[in-house]
PDB file of N, CA and C in Angstrom:
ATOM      1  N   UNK A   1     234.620  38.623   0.072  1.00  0.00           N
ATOM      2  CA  UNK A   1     233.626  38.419  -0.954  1.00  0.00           C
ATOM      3  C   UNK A   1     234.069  37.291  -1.887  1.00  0.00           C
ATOM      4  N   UNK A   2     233.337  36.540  -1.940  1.00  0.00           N
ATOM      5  CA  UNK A   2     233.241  35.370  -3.106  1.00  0.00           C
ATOM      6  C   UNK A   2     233.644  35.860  -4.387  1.00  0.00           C
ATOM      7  N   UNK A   3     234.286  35.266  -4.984  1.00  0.00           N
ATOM      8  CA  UNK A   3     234.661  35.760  -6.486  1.00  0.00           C
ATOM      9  C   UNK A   3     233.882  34.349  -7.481  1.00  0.00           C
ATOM     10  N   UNK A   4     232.815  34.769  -8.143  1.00  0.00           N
ATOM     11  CA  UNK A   4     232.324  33.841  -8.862  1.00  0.00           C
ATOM     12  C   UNK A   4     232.164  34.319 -10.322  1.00  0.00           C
ATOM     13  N   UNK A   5     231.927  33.697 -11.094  1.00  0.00           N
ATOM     14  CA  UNK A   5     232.090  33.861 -12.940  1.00  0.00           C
ATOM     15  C   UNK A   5     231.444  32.975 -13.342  1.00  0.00           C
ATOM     16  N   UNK A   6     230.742  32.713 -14.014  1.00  0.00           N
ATOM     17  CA  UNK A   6     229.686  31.709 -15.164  1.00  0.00           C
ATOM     18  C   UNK A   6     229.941  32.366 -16.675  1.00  0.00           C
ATOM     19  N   UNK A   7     230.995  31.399 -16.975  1.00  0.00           N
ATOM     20  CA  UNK A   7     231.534  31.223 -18.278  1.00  0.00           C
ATOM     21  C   UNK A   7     230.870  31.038 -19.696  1.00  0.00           C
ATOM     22  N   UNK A   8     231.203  31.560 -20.732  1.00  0.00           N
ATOM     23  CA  UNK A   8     231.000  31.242 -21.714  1.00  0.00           C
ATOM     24  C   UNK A   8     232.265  30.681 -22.515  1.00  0.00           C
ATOM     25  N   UNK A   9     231.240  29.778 -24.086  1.00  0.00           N
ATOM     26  CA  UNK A   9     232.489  29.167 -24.631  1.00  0.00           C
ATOM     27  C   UNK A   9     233.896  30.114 -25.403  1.00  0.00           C
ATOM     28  N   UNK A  10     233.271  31.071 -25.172  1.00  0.00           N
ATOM     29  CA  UNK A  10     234.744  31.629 -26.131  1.00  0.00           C
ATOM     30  C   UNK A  10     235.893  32.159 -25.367  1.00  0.00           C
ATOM     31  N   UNK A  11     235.803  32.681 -23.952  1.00  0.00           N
ATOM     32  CA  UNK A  11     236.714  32.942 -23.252  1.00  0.00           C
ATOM     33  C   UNK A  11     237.297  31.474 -22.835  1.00  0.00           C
ATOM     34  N   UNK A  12     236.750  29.949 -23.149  1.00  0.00           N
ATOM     35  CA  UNK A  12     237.578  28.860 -22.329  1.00  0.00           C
ATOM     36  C   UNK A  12     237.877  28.684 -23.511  1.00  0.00           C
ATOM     37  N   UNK A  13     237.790  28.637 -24.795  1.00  0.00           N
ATOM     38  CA  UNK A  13     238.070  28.700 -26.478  1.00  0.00           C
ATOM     39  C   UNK A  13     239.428  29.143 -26.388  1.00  0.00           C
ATOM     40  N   UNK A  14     239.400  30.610 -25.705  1.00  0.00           N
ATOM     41  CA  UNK A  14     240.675  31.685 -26.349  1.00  0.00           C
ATOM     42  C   UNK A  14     241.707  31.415 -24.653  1.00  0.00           C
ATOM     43  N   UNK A  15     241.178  30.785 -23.577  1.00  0.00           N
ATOM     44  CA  UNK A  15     242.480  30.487 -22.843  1.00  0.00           C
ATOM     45  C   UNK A  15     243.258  29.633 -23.084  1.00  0.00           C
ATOM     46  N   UNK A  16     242.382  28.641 -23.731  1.00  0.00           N
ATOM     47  CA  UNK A  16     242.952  26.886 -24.076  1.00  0.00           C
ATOM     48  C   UNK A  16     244.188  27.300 -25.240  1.00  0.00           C
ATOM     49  N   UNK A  17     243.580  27.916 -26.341  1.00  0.00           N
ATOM     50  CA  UNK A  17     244.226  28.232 -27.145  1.00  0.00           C
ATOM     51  C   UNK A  17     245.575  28.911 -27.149  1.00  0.00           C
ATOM     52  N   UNK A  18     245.392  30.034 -26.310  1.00  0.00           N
ATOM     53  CA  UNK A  18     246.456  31.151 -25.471  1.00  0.00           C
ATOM     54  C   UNK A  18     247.346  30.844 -25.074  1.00  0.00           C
ATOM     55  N   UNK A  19     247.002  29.694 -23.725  1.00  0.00           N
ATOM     56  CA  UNK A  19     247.597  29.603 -22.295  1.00  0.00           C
ATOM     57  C   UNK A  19     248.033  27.604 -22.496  1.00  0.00           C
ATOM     58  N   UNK A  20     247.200  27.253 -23.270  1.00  0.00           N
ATOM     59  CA  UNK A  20     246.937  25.841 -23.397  1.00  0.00           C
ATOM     60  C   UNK A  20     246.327  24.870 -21.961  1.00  0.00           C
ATOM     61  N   UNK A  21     245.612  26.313 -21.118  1.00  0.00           N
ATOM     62  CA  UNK A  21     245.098  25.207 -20.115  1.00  0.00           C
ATOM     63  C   UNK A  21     244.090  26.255 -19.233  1.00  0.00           C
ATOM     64  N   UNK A  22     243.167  26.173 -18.684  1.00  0.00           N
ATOM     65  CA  UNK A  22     242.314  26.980 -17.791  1.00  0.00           C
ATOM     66  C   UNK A  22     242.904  26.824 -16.610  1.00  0.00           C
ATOM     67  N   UNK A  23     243.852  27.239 -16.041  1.00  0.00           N
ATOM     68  CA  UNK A  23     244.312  27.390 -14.996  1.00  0.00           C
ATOM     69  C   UNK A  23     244.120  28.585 -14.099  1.00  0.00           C
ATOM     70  N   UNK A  24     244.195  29.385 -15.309  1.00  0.00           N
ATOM     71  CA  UNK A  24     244.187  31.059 -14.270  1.00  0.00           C
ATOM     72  C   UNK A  24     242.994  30.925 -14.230  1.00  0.00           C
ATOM     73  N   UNK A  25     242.122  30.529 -14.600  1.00  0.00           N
ATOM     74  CA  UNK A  25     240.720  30.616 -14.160  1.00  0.00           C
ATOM     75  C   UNK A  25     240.632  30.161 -12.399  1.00  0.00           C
ATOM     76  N   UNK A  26     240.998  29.403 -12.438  1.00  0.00           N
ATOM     77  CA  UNK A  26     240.901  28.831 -10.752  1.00  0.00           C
ATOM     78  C   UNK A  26     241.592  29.567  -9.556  1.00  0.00           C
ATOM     79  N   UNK A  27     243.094  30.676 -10.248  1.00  0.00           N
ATOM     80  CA  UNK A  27     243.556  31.049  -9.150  1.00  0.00           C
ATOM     81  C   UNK A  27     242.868  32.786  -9.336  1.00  0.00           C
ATOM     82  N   UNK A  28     242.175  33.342  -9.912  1.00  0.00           N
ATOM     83  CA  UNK A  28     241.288  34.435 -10.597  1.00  0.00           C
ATOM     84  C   UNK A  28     240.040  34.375  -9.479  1.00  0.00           C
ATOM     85  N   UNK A  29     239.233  32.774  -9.934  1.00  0.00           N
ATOM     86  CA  UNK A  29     238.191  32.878  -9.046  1.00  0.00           C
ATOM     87  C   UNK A  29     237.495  31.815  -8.404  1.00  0.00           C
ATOM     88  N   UNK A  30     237.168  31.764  -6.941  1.00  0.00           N
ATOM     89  CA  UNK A  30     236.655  30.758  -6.111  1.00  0.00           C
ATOM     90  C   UNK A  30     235.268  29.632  -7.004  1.00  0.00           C
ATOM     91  N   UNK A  31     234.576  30.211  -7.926  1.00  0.00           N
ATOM     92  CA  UNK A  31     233.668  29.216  -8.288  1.00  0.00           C
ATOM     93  C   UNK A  31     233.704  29.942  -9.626  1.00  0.00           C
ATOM     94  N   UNK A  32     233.889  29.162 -10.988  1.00  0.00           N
ATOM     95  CA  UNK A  32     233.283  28.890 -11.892  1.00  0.00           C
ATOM     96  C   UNK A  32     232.625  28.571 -12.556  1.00  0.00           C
ATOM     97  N   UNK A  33     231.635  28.734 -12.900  1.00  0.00           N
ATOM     98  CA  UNK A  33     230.170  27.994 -13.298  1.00  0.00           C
ATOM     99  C   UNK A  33     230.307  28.190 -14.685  1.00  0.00           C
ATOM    100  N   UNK A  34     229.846  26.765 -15.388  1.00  0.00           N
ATOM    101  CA  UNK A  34     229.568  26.328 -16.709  1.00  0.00           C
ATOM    102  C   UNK A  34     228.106  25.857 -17.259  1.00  0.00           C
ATOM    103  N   UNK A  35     227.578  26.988 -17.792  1.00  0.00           N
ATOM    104  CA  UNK A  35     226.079  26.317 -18.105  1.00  0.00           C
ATOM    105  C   UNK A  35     226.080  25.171 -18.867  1.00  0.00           C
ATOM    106  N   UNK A  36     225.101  24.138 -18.373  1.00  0.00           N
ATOM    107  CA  UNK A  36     224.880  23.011 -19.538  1.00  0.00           C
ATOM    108  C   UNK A  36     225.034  23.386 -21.030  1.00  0.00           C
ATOM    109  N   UNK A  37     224.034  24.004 -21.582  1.00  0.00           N
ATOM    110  CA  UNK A  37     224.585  24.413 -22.686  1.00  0.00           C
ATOM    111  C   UNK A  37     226.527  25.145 -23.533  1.00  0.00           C
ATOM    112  N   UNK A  38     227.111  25.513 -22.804  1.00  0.00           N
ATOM    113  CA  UNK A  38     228.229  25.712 -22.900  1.00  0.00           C
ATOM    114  C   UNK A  38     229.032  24.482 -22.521  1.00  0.00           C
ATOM    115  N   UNK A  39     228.767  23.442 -21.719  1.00  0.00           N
ATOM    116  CA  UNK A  39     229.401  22.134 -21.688  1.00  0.00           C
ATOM    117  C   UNK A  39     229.108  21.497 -23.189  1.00  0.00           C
ATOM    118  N   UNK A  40     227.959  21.599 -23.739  1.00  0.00           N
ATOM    119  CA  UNK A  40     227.738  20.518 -24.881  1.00  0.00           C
ATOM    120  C   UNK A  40     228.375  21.536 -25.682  1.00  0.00           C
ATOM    121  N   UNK A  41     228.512  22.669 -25.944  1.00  0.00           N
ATOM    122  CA  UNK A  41     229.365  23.066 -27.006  1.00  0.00           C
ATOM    123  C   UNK A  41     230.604  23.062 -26.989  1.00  0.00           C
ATOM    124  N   UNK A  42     231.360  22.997 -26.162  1.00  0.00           N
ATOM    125  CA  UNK A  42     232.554  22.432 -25.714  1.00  0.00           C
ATOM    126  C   UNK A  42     232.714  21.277 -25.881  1.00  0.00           C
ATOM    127  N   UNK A  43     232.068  20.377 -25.597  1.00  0.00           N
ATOM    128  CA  UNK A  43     232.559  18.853 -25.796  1.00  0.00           C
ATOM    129  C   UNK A  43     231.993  18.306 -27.114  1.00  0.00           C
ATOM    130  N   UNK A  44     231.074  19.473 -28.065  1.00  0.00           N
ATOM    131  CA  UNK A  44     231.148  18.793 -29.344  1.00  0.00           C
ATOM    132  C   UNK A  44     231.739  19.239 -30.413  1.00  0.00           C
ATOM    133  N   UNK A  45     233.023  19.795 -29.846  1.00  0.00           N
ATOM    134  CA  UNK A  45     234.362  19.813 -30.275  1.00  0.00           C
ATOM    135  C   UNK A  45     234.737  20.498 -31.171  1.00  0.00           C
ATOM    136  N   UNK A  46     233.667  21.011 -32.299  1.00  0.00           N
ATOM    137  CA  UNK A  46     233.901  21.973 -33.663  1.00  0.00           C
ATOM    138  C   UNK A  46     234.772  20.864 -34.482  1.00  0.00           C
ATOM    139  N   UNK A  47     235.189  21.111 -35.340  1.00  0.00           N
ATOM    140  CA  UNK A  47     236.262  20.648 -36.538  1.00  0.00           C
ATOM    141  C   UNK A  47     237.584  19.761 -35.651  1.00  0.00           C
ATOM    142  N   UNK A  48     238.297  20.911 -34.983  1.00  0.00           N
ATOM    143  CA  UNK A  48     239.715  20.476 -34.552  1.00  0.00           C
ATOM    144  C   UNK A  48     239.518  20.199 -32.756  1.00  0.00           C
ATOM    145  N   UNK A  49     238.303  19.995 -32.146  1.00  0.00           N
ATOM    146  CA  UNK A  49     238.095  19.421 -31.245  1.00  0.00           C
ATOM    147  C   UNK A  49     238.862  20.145 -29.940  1.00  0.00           C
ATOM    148  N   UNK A  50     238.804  21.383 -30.388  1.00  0.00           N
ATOM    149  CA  UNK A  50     240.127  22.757 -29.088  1.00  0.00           C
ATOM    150  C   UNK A  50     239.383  22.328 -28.006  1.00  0.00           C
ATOM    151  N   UNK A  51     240.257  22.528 -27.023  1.00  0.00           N
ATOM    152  CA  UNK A  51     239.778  22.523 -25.546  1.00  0.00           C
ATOM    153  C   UNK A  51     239.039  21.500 -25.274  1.00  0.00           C
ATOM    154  N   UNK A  52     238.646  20.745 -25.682  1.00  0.00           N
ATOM    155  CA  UNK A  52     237.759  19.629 -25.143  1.00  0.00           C
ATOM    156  C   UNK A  52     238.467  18.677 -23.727  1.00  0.00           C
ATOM    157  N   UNK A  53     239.927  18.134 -24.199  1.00  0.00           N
ATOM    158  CA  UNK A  53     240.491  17.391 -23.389  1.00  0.00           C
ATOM    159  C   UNK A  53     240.907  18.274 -22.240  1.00  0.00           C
ATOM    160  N   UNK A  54     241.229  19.871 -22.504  1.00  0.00           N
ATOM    161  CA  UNK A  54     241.072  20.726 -21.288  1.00  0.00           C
ATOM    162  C   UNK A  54     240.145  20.689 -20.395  1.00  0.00           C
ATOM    163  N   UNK A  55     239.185  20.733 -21.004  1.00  0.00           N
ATOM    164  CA  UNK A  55     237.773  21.074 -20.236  1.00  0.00           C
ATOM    165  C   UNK A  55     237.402  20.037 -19.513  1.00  0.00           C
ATOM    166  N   UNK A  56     237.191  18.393 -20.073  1.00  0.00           N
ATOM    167  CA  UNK A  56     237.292  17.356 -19.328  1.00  0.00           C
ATOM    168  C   UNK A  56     237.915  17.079 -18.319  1.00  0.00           C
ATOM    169  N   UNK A  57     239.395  17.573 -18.437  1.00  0.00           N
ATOM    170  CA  UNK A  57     240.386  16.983 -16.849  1.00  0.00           C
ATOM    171  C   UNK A  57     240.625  17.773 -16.080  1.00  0.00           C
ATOM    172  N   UNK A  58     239.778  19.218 -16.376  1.00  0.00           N
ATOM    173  CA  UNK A  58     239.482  20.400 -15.625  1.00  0.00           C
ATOM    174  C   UNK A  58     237.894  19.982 -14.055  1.00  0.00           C
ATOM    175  N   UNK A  59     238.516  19.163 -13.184  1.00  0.00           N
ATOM    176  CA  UNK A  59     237.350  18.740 -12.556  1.00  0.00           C
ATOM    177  C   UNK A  59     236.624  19.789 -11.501  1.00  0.00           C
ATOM    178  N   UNK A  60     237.675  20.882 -11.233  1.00  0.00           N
ATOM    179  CA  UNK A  60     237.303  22.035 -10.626  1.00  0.00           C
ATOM    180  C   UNK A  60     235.957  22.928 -10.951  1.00  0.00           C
ATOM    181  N   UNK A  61     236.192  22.770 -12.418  1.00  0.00           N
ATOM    182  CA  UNK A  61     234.998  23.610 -13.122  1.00  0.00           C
ATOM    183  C   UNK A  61     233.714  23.174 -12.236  1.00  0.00           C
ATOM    184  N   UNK A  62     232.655  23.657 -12.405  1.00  0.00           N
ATOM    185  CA  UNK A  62     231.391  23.642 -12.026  1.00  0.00           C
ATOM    186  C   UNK A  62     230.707  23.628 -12.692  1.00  0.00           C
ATOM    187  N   UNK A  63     230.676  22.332 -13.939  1.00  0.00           N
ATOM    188  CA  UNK A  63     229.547  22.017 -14.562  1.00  0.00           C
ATOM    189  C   UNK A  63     228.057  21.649 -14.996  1.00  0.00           C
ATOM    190  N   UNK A  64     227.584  22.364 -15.548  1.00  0.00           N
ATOM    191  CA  UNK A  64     225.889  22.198 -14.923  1.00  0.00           C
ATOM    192  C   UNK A  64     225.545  21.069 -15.930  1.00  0.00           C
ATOM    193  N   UNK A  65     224.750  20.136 -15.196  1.00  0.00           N
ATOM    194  CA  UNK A  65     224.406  18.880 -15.911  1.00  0.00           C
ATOM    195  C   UNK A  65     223.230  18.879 -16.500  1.00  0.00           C
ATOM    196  N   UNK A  66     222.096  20.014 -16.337  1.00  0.00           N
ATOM    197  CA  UNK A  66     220.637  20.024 -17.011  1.00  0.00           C
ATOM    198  C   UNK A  66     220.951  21.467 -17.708  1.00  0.00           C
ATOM    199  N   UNK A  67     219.814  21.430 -18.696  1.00  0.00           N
ATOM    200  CA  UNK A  67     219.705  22.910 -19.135  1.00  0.00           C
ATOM    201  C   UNK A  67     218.827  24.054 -17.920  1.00  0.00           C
ATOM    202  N   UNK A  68     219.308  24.764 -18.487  1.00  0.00           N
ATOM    203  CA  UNK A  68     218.664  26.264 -17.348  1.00  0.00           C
ATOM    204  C   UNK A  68     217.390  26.653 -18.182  1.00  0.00           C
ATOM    205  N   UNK A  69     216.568  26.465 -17.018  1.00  0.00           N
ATOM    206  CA  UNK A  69     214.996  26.795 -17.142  1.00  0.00           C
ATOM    207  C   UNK A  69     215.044  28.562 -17.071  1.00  0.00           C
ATOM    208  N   UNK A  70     214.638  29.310 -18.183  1.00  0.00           N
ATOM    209  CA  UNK A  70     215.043  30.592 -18.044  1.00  0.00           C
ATOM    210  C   UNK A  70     212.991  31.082 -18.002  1.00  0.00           C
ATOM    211  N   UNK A  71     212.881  31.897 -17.408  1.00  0.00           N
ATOM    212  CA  UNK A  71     211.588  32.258 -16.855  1.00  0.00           C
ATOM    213  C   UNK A  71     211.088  33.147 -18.506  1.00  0.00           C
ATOM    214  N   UNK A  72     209.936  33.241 -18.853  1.00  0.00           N
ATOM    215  CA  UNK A  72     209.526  33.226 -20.505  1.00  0.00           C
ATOM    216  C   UNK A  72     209.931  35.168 -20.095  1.00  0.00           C
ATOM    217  N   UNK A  73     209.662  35.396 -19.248  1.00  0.00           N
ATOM    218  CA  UNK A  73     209.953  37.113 -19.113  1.00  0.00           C
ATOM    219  C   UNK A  73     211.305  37.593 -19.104  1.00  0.00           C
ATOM    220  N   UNK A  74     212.153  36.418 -19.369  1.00  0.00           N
ATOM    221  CA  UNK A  74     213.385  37.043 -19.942  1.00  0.00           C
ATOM    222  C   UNK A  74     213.902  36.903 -21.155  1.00  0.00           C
ATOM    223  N   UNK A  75     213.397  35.450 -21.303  1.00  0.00           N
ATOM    224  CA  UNK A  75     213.528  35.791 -22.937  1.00  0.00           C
ATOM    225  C   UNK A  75     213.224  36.282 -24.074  1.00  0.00           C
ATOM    226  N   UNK A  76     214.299  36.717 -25.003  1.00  0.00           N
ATOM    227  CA  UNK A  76     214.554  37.499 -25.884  1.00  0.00           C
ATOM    228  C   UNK A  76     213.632  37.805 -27.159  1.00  0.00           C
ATOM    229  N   UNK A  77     212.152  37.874 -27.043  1.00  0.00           N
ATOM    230  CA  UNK A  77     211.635  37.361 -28.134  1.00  0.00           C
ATOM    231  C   UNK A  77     210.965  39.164 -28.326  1.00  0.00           C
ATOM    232  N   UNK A  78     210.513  38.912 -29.834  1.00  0.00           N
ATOM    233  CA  UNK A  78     209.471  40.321 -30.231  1.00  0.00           C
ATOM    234  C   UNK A  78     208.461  40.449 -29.401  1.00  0.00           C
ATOM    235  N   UNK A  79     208.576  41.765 -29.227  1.00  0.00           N
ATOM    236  CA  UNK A  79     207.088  41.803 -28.651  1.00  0.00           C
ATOM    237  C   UNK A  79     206.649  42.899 -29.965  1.00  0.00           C
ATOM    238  N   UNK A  80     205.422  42.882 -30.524  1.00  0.00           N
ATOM    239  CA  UNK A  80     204.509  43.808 -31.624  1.00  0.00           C
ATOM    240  C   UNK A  80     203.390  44.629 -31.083  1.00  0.00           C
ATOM    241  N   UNK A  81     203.928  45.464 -31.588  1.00  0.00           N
ATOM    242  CA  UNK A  81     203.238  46.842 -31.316  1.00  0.00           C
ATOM    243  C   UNK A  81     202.516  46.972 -31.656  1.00  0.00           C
ATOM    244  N   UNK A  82     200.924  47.171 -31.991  1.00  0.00           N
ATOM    245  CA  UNK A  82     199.940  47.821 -32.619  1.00  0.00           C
ATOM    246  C   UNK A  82     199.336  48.931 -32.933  1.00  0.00           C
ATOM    247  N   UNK A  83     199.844  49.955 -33.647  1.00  0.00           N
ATOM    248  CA  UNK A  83     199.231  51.454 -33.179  1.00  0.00           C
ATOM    249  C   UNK A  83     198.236  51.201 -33.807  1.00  0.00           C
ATOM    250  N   UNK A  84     197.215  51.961 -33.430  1.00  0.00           N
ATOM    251  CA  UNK A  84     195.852  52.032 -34.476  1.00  0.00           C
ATOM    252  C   UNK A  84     195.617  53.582 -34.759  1.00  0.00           C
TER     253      UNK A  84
END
């Protein structure tokens, strides 16, 4: 079985920080996936710019280059009730 993971920014936040490199990520699991959106928050660096130069020379990752078209029936919005 394939071992796959689609990452968010705070677990590559708290390895960089930790470990100073995403490494165990690669020997953990066969494909990593990085949503577009989690690439641009990563590479726009916060204050002290963590992990960025990780994440860049990390070419293994599986970075998604467009945003993800999410279907309107999953997203998170109110729905209002009407009792009468």
């Amino acid at each position: 079985m394939r071992k796959i993971i689609v990452i968010n920014t705070s677990p590559i936040l708290s390895l960089v920080s930790a470990l100073g490199n995403l490494e165990i990520l690669s020997h953990l699991y066969q494909d990593v996936l990085v949503p577009y959106e989690v690439c641009q928050e990563i590479l726009a660096g916060g204050k002290m710019g963590l992990a960025v130069s990780e994440f860049v020379s990390d070419s293994w990752l599986q970075k998604q280059s467009s945003p993800l078209t999410i279907s309107p029936f999953l997203l998170n919005r109110r729905i209002r009730v009407f009792l009468y």
